[in-house]
Protein backbone atom coordinates (compact mmCIF):
# COMPACT_ATOMS: atom_id res chain seq x y z
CA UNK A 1 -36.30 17.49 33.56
CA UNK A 2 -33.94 17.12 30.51
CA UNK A 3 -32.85 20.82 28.60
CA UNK A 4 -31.62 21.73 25.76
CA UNK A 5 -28.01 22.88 25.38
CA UNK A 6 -26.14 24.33 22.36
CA UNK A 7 -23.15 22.74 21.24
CA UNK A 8 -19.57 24.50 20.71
CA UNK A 9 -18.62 23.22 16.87
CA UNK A 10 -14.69 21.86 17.07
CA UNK A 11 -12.18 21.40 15.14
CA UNK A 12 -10.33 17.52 15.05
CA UNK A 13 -6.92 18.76 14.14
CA UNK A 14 -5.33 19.49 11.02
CA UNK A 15 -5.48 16.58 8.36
CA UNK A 16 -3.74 15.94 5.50
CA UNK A 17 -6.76 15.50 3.19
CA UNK A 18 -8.99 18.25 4.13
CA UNK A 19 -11.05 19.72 7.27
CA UNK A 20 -13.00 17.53 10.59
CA UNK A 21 -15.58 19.04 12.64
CA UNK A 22 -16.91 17.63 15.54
CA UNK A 23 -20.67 19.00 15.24
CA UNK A 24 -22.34 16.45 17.73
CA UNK A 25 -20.93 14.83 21.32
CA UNK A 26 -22.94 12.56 23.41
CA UNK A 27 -22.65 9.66 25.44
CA UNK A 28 -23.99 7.92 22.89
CA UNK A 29 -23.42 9.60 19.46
CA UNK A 30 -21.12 11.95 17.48
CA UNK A 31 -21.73 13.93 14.73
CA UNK A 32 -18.82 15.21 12.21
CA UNK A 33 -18.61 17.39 9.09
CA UNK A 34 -15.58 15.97 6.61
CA UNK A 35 -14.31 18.16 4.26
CA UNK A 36 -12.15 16.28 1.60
CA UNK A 37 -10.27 17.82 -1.07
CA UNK A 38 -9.91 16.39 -4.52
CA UNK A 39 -7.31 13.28 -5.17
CA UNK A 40 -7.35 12.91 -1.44
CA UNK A 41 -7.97 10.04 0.72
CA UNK A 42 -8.33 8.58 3.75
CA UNK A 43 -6.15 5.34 4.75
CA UNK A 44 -7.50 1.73 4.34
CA UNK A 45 -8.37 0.95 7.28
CA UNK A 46 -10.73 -0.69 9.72
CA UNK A 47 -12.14 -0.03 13.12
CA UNK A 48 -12.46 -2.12 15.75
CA UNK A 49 -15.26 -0.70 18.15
CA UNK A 50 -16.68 1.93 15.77
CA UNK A 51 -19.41 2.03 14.29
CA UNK A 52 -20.01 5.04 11.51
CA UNK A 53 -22.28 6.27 8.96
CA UNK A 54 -20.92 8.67 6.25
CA UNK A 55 -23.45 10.38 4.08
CA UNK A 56 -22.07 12.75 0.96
CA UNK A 57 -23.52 16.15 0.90
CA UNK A 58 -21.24 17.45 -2.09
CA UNK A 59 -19.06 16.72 -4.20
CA UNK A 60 -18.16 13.16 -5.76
CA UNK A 61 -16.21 10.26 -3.83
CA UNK A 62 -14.54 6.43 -4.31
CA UNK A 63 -15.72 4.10 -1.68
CA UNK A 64 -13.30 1.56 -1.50
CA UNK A 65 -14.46 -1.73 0.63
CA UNK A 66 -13.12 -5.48 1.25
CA UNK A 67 -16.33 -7.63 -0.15
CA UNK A 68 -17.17 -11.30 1.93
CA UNK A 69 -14.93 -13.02 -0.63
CA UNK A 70 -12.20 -11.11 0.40
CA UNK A 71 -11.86 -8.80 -3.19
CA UNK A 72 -11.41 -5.13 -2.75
CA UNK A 73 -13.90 -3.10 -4.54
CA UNK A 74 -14.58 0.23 -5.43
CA UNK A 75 -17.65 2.05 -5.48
CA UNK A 76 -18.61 5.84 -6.92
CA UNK A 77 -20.51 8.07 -4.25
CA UNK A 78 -23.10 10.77 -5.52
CA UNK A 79 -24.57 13.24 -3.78
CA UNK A 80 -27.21 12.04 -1.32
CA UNK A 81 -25.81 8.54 -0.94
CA UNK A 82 -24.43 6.62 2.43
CA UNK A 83 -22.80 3.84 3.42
CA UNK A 84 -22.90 2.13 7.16
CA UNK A 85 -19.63 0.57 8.11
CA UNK A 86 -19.63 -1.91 11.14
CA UNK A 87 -16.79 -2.52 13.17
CA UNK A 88 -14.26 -4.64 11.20
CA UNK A 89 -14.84 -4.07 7.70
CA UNK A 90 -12.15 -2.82 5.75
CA UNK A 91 -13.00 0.70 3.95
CA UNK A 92 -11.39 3.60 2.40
CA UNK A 93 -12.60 6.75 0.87
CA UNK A 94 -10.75 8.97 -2.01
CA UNK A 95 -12.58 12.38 -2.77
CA UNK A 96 -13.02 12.94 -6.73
CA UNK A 97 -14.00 16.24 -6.57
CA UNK A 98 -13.86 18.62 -3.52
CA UNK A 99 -16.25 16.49 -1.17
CA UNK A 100 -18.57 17.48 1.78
CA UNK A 101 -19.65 14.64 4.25
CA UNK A 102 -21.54 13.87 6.93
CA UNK A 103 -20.87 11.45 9.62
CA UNK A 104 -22.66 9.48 12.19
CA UNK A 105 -21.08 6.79 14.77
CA UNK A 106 -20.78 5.76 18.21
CA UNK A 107 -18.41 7.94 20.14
CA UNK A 108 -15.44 6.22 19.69
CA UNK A 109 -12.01 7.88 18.69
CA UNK A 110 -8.96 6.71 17.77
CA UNK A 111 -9.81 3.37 16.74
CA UNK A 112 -8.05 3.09 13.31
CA UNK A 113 -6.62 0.02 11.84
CA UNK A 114 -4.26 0.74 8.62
CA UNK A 115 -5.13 -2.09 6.01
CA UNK A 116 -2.20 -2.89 2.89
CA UNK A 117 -4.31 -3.34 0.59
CA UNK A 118 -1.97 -5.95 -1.43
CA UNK A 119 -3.40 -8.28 0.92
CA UNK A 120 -6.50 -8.48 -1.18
CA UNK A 121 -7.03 -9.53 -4.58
């Protein structure tokens, strides 16, 4: 018979744009709370197993993304809005305002790709 078990909240090391929470560990899942500060992004990057969800509680956000045609776009993120990324596409995200996401994906760690992003027109 399957139970139940509560879940000890961690911390995923100081970063250098804000706070990241592990909030959910399975074999098959993770869960993480992002806190981003204002004029603060992540690197462009890729990944090359996984596969993530990020949903934006608070706060306003830049999605930046590498389109089929190879052009880098940029996006604005409201409240209440997500974005899937699949293995292999090439994504940032700068916080406009103090940010709080969400974050769903395979369990997968350390899987980052840095991007120059003067490769793309």
């Amino acid at each position: 018979m399957s139970v139940i078990s509560k879940f000890r909240l961690r911390e995923l090391g100081p970063k250098n744009w804000g706070e990241e929470w592990l909030v959910a560990e399975t074999e098959t899942y993770i869960g993480k709370l992002l806190r981003m500060k204002a004029g603060h992004s992540g690197p462009l990057q890729y990944h090359v197993k996984k596969d993530e969800t990020f949903h934006l509680l608070s706060g306003r956000a830049l999605v930046r993304y590498v389109d089929e045609d190879n052009h880098l776009r940029t996006a604005v993120m409201y409240p209440g809005e997500s974005y899937h990324v699949p293995p292999g596409a090439i994504h940032q995200v700068e916080a406009l305002e103090d940010s709080l996401f969400m974050e769903a994906s395979n369990p997968v760690f350390d899987d980052r790709v840095g991007v120059d992003a003067a490769s793309f027109q």
